[in-house]
PDB file of N, CA and C in Angstrom:
ATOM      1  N   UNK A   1      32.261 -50.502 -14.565  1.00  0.00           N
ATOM      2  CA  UNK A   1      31.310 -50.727 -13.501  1.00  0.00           C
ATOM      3  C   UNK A   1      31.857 -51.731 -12.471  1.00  0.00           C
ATOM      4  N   UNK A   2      32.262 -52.522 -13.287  1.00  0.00           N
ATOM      5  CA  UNK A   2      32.879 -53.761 -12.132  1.00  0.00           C
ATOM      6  C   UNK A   2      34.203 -53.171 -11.124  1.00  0.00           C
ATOM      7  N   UNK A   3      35.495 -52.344 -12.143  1.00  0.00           N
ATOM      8  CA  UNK A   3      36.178 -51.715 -11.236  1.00  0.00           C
ATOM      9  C   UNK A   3      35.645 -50.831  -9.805  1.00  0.00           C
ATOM     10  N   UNK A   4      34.383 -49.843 -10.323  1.00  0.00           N
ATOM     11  CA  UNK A   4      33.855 -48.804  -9.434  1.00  0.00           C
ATOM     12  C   UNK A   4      33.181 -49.937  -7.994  1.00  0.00           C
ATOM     13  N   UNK A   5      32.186 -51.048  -8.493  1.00  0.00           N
ATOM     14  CA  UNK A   5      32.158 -51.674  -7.443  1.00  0.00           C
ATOM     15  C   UNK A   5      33.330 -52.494  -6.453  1.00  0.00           C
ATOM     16  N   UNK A   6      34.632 -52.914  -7.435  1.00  0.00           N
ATOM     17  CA  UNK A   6      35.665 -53.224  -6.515  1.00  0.00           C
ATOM     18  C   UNK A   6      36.262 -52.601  -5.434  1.00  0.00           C
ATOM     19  N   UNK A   7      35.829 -50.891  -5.901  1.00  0.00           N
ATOM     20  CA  UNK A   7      36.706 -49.848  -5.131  1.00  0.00           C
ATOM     21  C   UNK A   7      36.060 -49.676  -4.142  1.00  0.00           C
ATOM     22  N   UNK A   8      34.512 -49.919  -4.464  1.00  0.00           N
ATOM     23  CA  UNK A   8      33.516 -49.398  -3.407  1.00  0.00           C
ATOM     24  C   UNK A   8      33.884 -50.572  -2.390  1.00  0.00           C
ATOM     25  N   UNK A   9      34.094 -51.556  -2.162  1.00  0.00           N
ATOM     26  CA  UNK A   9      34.031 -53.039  -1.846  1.00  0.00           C
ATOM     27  C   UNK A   9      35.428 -52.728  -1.204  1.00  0.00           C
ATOM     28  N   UNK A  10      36.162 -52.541  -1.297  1.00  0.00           N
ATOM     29  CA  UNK A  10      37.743 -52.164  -0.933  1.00  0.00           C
ATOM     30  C   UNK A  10      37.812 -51.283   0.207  1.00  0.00           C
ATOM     31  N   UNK A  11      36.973 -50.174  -0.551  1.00  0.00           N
ATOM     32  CA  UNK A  11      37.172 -49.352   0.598  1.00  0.00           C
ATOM     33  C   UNK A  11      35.920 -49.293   1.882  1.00  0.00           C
ATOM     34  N   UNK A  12      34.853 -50.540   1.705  1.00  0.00           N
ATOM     35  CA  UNK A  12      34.241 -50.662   2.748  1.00  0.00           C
ATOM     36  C   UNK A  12      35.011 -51.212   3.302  1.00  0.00           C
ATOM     37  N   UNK A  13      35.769 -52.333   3.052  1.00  0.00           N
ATOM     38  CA  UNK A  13      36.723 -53.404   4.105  1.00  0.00           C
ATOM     39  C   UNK A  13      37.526 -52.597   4.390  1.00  0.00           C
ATOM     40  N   UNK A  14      38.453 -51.498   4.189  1.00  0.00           N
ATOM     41  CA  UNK A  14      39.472 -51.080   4.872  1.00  0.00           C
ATOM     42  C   UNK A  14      38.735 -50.222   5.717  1.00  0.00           C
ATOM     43  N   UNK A  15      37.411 -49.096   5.651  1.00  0.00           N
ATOM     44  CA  UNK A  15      36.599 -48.917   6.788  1.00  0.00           C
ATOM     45  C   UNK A  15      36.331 -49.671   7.977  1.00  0.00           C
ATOM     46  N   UNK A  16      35.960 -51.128   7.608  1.00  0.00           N
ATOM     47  CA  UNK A  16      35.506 -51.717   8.674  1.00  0.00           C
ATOM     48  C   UNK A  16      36.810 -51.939   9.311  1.00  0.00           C
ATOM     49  N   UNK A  17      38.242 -52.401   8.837  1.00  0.00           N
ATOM     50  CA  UNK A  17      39.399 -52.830   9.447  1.00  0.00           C
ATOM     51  C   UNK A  17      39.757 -51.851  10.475  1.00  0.00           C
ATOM     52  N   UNK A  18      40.063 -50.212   9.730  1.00  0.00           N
ATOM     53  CA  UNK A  18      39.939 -49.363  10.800  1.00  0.00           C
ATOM     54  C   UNK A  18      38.944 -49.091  11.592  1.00  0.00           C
ATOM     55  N   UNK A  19      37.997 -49.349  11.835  1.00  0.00           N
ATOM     56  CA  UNK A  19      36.767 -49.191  12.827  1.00  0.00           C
ATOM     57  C   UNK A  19      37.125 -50.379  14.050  1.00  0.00           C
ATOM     58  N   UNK A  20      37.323 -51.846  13.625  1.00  0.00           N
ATOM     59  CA  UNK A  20      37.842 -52.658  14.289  1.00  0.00           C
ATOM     60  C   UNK A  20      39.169 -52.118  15.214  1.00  0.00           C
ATOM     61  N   UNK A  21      39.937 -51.328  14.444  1.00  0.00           N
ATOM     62  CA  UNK A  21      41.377 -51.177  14.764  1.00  0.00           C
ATOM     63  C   UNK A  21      41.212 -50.113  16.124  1.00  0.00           C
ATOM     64  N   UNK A  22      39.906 -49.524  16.049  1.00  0.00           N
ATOM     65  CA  UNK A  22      39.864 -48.429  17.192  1.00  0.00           C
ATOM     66  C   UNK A  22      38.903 -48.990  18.093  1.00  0.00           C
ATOM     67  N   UNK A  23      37.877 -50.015  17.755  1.00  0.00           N
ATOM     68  CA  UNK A  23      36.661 -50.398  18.636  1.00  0.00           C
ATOM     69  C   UNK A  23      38.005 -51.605  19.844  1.00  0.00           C
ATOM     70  N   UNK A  24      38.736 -52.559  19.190  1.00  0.00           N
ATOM     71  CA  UNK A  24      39.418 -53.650  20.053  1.00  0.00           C
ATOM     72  C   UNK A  24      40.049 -52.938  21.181  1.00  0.00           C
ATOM     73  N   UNK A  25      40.860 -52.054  21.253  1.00  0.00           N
ATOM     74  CA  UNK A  25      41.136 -51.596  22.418  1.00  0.00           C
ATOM     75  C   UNK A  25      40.638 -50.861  23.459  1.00  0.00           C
ATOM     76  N   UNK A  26      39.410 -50.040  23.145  1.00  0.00           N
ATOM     77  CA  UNK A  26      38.387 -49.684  24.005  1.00  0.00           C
ATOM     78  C   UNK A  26      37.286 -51.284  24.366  1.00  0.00           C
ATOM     79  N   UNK A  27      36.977 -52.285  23.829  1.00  0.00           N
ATOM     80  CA  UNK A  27      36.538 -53.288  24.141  1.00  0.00           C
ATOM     81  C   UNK A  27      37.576 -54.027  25.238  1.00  0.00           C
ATOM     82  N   UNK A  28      38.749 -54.105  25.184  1.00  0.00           N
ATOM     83  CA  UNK A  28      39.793 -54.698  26.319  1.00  0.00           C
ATOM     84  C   UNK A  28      39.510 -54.357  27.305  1.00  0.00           C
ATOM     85  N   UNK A  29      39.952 -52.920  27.133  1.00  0.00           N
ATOM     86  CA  UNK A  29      40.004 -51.903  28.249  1.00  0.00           C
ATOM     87  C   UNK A  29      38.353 -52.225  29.000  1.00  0.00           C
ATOM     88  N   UNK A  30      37.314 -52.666  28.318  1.00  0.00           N
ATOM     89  CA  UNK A  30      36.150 -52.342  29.050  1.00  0.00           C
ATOM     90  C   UNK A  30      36.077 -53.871  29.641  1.00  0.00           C
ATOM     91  N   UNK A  31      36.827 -54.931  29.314  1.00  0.00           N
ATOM     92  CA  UNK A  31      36.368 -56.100  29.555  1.00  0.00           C
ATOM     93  C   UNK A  31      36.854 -56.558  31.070  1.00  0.00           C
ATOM     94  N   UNK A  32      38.190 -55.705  30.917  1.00  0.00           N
ATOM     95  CA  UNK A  32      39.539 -55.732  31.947  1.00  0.00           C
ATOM     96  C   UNK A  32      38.699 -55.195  32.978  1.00  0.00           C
ATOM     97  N   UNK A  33      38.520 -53.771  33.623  1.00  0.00           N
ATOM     98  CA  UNK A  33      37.461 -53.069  34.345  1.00  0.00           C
ATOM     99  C   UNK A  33      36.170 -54.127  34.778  1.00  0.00           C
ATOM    100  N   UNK A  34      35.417 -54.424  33.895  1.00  0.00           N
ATOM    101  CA  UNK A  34      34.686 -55.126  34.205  1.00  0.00           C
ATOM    102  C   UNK A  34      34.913 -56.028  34.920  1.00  0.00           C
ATOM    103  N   UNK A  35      36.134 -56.849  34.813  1.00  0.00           N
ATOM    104  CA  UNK A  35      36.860 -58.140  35.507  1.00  0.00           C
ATOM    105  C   UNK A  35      37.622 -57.521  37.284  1.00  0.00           C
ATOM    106  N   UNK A  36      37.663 -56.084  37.239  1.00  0.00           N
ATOM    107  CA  UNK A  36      37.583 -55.372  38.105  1.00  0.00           C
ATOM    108  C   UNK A  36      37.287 -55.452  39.364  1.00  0.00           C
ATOM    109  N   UNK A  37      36.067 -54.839  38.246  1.00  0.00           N
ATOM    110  CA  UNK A  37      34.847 -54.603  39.158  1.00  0.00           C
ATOM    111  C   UNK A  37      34.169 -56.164  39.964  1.00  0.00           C
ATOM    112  N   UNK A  38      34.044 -57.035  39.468  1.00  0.00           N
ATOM    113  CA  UNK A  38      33.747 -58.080  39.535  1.00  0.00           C
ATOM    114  C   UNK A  38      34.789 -58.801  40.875  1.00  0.00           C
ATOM    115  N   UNK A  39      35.793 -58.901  40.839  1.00  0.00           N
ATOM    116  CA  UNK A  39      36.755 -59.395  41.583  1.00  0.00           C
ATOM    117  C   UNK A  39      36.811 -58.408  43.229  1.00  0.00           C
ATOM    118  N   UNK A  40      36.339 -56.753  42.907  1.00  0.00           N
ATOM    119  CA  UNK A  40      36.354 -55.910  44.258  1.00  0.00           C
ATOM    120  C   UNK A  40      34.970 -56.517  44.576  1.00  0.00           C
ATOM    121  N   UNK A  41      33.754 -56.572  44.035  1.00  0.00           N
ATOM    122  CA  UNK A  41      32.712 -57.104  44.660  1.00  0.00           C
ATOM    123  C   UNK A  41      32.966 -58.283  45.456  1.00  0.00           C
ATOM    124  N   UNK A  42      33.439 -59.241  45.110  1.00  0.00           N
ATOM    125  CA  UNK A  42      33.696 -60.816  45.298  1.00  0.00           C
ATOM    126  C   UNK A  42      34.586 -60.747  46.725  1.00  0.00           C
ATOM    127  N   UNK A  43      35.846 -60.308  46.205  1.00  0.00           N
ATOM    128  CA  UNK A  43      36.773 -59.647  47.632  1.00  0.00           C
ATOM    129  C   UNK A  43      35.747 -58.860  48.956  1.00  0.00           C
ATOM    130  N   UNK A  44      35.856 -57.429  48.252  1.00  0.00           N
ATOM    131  CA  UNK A  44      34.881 -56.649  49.102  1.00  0.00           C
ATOM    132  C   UNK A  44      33.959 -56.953  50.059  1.00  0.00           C
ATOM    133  N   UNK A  45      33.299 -57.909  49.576  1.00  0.00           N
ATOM    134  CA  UNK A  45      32.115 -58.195  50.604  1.00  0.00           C
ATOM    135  C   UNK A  45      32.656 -59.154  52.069  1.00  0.00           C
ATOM    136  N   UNK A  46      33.908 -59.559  51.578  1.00  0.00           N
ATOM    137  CA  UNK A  46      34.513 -60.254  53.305  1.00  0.00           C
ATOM    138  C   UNK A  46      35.519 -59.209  53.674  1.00  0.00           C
ATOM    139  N   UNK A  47      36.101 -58.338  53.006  1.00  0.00           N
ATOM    140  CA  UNK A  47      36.912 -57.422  53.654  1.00  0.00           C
ATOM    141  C   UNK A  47      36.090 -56.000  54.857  1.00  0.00           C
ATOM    142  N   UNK A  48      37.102 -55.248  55.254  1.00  0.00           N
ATOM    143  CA  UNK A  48      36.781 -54.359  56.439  1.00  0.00           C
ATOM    144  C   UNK A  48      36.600 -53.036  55.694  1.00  0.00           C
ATOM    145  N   UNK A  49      37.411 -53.104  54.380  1.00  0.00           N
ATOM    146  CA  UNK A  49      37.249 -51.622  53.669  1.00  0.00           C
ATOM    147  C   UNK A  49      35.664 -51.242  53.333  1.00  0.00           C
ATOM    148  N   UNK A  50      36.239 -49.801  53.189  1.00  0.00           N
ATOM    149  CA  UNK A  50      35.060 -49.134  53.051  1.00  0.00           C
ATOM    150  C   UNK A  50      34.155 -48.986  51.525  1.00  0.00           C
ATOM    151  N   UNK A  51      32.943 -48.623  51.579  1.00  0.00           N
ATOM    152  CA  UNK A  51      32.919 -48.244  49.604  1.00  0.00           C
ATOM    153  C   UNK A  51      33.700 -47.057  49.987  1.00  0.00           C
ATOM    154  N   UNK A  52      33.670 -46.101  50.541  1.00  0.00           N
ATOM    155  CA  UNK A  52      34.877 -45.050  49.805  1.00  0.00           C
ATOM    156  C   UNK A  52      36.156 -45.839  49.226  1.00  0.00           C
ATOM    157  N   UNK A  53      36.937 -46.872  49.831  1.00  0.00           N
ATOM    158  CA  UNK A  53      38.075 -47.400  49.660  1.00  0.00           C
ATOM    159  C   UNK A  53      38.001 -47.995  48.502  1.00  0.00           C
ATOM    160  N   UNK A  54      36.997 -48.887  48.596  1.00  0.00           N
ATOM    161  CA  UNK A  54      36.585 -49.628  47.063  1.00  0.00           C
ATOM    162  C   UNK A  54      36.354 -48.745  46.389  1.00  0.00           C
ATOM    163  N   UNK A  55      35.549 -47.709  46.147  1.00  0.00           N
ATOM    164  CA  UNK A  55      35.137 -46.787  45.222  1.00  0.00           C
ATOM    165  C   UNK A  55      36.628 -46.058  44.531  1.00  0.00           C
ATOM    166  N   UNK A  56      37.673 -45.541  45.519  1.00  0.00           N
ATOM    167  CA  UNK A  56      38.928 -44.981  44.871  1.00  0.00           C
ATOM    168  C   UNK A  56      40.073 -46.234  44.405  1.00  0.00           C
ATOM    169  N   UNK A  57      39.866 -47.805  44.862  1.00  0.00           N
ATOM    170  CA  UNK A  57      40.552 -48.670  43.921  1.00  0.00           C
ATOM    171  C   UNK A  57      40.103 -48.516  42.335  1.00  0.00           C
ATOM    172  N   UNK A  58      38.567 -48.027  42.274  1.00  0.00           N
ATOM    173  CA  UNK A  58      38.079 -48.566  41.233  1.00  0.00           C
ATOM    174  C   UNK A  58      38.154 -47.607  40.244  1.00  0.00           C
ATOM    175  N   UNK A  59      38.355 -46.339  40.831  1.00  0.00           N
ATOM    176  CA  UNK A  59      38.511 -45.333  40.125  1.00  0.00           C
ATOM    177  C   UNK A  59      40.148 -45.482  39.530  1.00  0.00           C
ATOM    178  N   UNK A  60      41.015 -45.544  40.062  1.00  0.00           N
ATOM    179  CA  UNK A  60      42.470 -45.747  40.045  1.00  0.00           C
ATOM    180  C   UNK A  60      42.326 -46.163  38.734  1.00  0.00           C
ATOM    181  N   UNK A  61      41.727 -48.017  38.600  1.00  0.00           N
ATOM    182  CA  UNK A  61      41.822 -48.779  37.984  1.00  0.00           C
ATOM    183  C   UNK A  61      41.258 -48.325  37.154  1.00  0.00           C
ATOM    184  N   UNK A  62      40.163 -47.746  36.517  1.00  0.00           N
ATOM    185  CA  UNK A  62      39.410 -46.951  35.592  1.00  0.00           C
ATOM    186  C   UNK A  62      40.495 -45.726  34.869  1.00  0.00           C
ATOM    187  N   UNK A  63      41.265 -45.224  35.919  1.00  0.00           N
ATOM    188  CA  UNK A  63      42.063 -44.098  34.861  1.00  0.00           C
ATOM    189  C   UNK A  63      43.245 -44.907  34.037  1.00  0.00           C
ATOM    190  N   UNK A  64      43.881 -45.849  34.800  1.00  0.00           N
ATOM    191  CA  UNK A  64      44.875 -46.932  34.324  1.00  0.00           C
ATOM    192  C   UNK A  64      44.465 -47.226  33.014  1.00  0.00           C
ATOM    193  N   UNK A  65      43.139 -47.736  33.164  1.00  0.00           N
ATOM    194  CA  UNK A  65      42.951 -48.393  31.530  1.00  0.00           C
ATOM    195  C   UNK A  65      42.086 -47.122  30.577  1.00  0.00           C
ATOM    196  N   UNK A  66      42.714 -46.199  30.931  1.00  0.00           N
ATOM    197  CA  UNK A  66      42.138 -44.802  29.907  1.00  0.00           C
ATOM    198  C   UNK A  66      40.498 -44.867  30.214  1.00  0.00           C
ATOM    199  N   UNK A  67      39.607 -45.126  30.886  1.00  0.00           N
ATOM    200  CA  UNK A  67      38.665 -44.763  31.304  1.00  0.00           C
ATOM    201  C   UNK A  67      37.584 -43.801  31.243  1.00  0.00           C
ATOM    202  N   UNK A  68      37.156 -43.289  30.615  1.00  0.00           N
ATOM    203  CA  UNK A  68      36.413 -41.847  30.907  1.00  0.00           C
ATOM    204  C   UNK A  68      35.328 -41.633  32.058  1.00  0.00           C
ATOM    205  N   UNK A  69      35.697 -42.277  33.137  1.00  0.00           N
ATOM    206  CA  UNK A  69      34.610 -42.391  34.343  1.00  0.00           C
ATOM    207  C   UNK A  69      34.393 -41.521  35.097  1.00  0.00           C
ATOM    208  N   UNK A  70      32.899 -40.791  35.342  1.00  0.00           N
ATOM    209  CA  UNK A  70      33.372 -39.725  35.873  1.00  0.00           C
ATOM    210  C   UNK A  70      32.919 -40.563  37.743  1.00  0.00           C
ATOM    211  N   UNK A  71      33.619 -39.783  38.408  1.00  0.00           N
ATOM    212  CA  UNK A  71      32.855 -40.726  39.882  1.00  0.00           C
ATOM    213  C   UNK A  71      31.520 -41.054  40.493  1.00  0.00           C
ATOM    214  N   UNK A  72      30.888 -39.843  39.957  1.00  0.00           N
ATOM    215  CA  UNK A  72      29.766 -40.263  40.380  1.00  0.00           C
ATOM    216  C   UNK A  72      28.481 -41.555  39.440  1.00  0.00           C
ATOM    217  N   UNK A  73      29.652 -41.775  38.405  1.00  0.00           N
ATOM    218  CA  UNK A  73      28.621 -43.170  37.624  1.00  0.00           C
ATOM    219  C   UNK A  73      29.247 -44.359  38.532  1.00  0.00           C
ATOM    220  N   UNK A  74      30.251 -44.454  39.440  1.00  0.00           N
ATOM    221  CA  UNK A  74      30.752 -45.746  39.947  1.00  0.00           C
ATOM    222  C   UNK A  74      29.846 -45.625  41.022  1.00  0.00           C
ATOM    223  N   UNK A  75      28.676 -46.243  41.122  1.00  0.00           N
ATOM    224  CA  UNK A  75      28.442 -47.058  42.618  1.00  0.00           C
ATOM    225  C   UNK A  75      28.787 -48.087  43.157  1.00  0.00           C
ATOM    226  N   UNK A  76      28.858 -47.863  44.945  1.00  0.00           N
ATOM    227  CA  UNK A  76      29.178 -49.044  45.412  1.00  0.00           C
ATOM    228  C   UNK A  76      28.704 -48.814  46.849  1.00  0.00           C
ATOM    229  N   UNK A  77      28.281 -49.609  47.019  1.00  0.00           N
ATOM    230  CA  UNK A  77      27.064 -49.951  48.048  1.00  0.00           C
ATOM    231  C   UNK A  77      26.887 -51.064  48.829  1.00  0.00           C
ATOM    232  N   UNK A  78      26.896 -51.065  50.213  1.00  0.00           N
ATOM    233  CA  UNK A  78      26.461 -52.293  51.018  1.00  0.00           C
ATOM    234  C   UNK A  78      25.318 -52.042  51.344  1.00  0.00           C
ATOM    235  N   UNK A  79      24.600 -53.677  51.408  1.00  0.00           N
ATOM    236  CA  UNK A  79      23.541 -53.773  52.296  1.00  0.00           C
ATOM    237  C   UNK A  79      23.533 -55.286  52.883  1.00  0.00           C
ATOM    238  N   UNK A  80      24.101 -54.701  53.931  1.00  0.00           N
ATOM    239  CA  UNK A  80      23.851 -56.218  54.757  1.00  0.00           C
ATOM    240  C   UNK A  80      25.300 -56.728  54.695  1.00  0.00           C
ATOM    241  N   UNK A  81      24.905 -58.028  54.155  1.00  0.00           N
ATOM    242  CA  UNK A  81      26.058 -58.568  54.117  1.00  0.00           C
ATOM    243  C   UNK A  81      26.716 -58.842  52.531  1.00  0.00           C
ATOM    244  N   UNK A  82      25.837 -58.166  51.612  1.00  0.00           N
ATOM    245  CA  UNK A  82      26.366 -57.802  50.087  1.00  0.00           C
ATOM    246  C   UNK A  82      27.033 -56.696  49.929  1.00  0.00           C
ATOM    247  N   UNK A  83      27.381 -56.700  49.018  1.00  0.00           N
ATOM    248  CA  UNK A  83      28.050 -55.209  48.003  1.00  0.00           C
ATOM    249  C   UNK A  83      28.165 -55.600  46.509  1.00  0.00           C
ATOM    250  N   UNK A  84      27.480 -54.298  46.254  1.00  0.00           N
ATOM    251  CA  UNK A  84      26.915 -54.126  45.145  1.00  0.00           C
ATOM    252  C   UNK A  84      27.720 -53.003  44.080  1.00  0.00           C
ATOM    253  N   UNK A  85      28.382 -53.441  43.187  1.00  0.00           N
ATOM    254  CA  UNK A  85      29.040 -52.103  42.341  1.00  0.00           C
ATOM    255  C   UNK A  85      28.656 -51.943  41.048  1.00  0.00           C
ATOM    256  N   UNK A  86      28.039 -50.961  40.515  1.00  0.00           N
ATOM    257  CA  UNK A  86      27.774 -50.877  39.291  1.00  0.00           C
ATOM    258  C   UNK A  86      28.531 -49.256  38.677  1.00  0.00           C
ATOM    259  N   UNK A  87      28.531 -49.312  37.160  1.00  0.00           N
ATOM    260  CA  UNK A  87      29.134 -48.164  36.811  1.00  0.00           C
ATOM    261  C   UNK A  87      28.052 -48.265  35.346  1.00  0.00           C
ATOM    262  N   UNK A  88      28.311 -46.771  34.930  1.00  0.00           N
ATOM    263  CA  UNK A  88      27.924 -46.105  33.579  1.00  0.00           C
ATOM    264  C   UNK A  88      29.244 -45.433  32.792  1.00  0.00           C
ATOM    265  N   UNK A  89      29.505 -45.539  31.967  1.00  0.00           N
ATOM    266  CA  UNK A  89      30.509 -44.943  30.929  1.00  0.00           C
ATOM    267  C   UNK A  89      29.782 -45.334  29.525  1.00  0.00           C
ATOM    268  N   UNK A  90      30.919 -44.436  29.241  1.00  0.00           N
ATOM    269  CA  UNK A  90      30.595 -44.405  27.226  1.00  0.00           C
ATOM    270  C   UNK A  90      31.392 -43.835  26.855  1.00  0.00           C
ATOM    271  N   UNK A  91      32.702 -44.671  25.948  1.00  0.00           N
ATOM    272  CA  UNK A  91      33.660 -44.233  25.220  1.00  0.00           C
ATOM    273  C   UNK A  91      33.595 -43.289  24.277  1.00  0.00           C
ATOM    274  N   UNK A  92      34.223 -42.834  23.574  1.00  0.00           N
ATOM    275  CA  UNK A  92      34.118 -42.221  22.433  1.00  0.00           C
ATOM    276  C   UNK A  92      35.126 -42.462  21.219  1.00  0.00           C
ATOM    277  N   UNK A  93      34.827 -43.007  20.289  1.00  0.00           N
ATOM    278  CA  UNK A  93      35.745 -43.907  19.488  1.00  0.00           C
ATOM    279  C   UNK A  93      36.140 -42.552  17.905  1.00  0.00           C
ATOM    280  N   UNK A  94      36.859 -42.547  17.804  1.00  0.00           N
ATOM    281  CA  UNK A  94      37.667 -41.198  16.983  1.00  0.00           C
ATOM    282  C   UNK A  94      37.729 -41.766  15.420  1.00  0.00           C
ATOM    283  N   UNK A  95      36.601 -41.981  14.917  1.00  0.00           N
ATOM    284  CA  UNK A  95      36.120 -42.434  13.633  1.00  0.00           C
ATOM    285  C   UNK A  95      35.936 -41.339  12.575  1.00  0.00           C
ATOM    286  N   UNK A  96      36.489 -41.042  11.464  1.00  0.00           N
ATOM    287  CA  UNK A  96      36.482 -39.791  10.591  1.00  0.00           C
ATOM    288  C   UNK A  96      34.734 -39.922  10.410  1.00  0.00           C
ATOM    289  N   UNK A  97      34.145 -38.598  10.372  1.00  0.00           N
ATOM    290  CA  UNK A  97      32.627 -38.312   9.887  1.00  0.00           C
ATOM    291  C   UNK A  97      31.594 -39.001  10.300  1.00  0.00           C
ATOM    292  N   UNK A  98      31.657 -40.395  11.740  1.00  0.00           N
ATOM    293  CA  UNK A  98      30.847 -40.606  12.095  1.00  0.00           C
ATOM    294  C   UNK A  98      31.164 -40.648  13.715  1.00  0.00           C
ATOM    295  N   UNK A  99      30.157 -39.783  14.625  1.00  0.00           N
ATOM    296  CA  UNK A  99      30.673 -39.725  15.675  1.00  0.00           C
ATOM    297  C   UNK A  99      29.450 -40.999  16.319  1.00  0.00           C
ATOM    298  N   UNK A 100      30.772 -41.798  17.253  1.00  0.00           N
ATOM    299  CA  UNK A 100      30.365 -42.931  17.650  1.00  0.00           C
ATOM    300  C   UNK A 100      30.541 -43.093  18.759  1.00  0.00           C
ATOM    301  N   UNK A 101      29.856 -43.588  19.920  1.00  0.00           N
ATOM    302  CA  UNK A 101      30.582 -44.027  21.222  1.00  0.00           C
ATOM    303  C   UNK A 101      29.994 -44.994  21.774  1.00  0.00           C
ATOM    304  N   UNK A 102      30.937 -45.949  22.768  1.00  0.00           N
ATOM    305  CA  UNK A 102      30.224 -47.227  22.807  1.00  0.00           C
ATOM    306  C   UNK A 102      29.825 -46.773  24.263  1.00  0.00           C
ATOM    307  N   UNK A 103      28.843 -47.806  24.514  1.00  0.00           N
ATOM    308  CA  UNK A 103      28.225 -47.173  26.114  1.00  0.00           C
ATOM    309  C   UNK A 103      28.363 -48.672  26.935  1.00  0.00           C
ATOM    310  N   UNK A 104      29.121 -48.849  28.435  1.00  0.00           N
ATOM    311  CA  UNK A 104      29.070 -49.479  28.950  1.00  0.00           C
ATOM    312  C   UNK A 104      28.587 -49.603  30.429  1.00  0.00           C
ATOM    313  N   UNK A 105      27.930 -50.969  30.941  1.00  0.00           N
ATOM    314  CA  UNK A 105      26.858 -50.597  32.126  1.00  0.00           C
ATOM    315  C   UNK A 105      27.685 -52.120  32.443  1.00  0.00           C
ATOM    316  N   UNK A 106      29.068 -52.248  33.653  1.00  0.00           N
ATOM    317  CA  UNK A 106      29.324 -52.797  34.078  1.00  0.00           C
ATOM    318  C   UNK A 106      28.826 -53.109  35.558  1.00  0.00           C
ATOM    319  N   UNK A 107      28.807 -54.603  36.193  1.00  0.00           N
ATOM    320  CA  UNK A 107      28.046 -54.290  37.344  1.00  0.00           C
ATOM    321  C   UNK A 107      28.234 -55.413  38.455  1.00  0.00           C
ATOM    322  N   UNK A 108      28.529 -55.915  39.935  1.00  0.00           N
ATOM    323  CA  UNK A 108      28.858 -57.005  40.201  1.00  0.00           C
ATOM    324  C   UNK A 108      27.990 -57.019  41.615  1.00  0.00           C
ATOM    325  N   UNK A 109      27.761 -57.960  42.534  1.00  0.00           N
ATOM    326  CA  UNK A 109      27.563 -58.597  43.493  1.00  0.00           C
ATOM    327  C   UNK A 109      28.376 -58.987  44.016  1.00  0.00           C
ATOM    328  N   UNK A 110      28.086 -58.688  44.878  1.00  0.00           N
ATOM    329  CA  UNK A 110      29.306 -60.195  46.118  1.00  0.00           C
ATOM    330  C   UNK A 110      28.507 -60.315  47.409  1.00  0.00           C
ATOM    331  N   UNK A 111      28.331 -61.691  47.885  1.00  0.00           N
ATOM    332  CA  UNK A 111      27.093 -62.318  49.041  1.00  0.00           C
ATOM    333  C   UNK A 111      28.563 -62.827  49.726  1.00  0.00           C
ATOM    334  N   UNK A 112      28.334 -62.448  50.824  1.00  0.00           N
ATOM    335  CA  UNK A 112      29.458 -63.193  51.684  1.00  0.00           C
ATOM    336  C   UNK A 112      28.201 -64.464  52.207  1.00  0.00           C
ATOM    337  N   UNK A 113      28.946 -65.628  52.595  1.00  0.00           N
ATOM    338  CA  UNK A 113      28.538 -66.778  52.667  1.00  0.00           C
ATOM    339  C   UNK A 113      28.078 -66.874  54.136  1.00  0.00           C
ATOM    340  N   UNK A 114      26.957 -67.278  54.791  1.00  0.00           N
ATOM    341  CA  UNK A 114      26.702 -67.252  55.908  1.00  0.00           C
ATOM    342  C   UNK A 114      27.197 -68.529  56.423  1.00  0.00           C
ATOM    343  N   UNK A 115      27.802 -69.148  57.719  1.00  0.00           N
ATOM    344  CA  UNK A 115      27.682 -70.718  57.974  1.00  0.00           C
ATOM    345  C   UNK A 115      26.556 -70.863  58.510  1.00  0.00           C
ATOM    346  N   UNK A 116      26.398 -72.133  58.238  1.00  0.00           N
ATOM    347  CA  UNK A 116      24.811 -72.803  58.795  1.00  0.00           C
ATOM    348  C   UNK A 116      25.258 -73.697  59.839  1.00  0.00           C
ATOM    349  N   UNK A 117      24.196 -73.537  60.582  1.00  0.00           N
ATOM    350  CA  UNK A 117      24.250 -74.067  61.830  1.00  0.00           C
ATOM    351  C   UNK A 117      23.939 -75.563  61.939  1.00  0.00           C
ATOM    352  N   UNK A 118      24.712 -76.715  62.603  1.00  0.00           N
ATOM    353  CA  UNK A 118      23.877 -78.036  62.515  1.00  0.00           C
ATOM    354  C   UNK A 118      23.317 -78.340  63.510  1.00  0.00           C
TER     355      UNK A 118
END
């Protein structure tokens, strides 16, 4: 009995190790993008480009890091003197007998700074 629970115990930890072993690099990949996205908002909102322009950096950058984005989940949007980018994805992580996928809702702002008048 004690062996059968060791094995059971064994082979949960080497489950979870490989589950880890496939979740860490789709977590990079989503953190990186995110850091992206975040940095074209921030930029974006004082530059002359367009969201089309921003929209195909971001896509670029999305296939680079293996991505499954399709274009129309990347928005990017001005109003005013913001821009606004958000996206939808959901990986799909290649786990024997349990189908899993992680879902990510990355998303940024950027306020360009007005000067004030004295």
């Amino acid at each position: 009995m004690r062996t059968l629970r060791s094995l059971f115990g064994l082979a949960l930890l080497a489950g979870l190790v490989y589950a880890t072993y496939k979740a860490v690099p789709v977590y990079l990949s989503a953190f990186e993008f995110e850091d992206a996205i975040k940095e074209e908002a921030r930029l974006g909102a004082y530059s002359k480009r367009s969201e089309e322009q921003i929209h195909d950096v971001l896509m670029k950058k999305a296939s680079e890091l293996q991505i499954p984005l399709e274009p129309t989940h990347l928005i990017v949007s001005r109003s005013g003197d913001d821009l606004n980018i958000s996206a939808d994805y959901a990986i799909p992580l290649d786990v024997p007998n349990l189908p899993l996928s992680l879902k990510f809702h990355p998303s940024s702002s950027g306020h360009r700074l007005r000067a004030v008048g004295l």
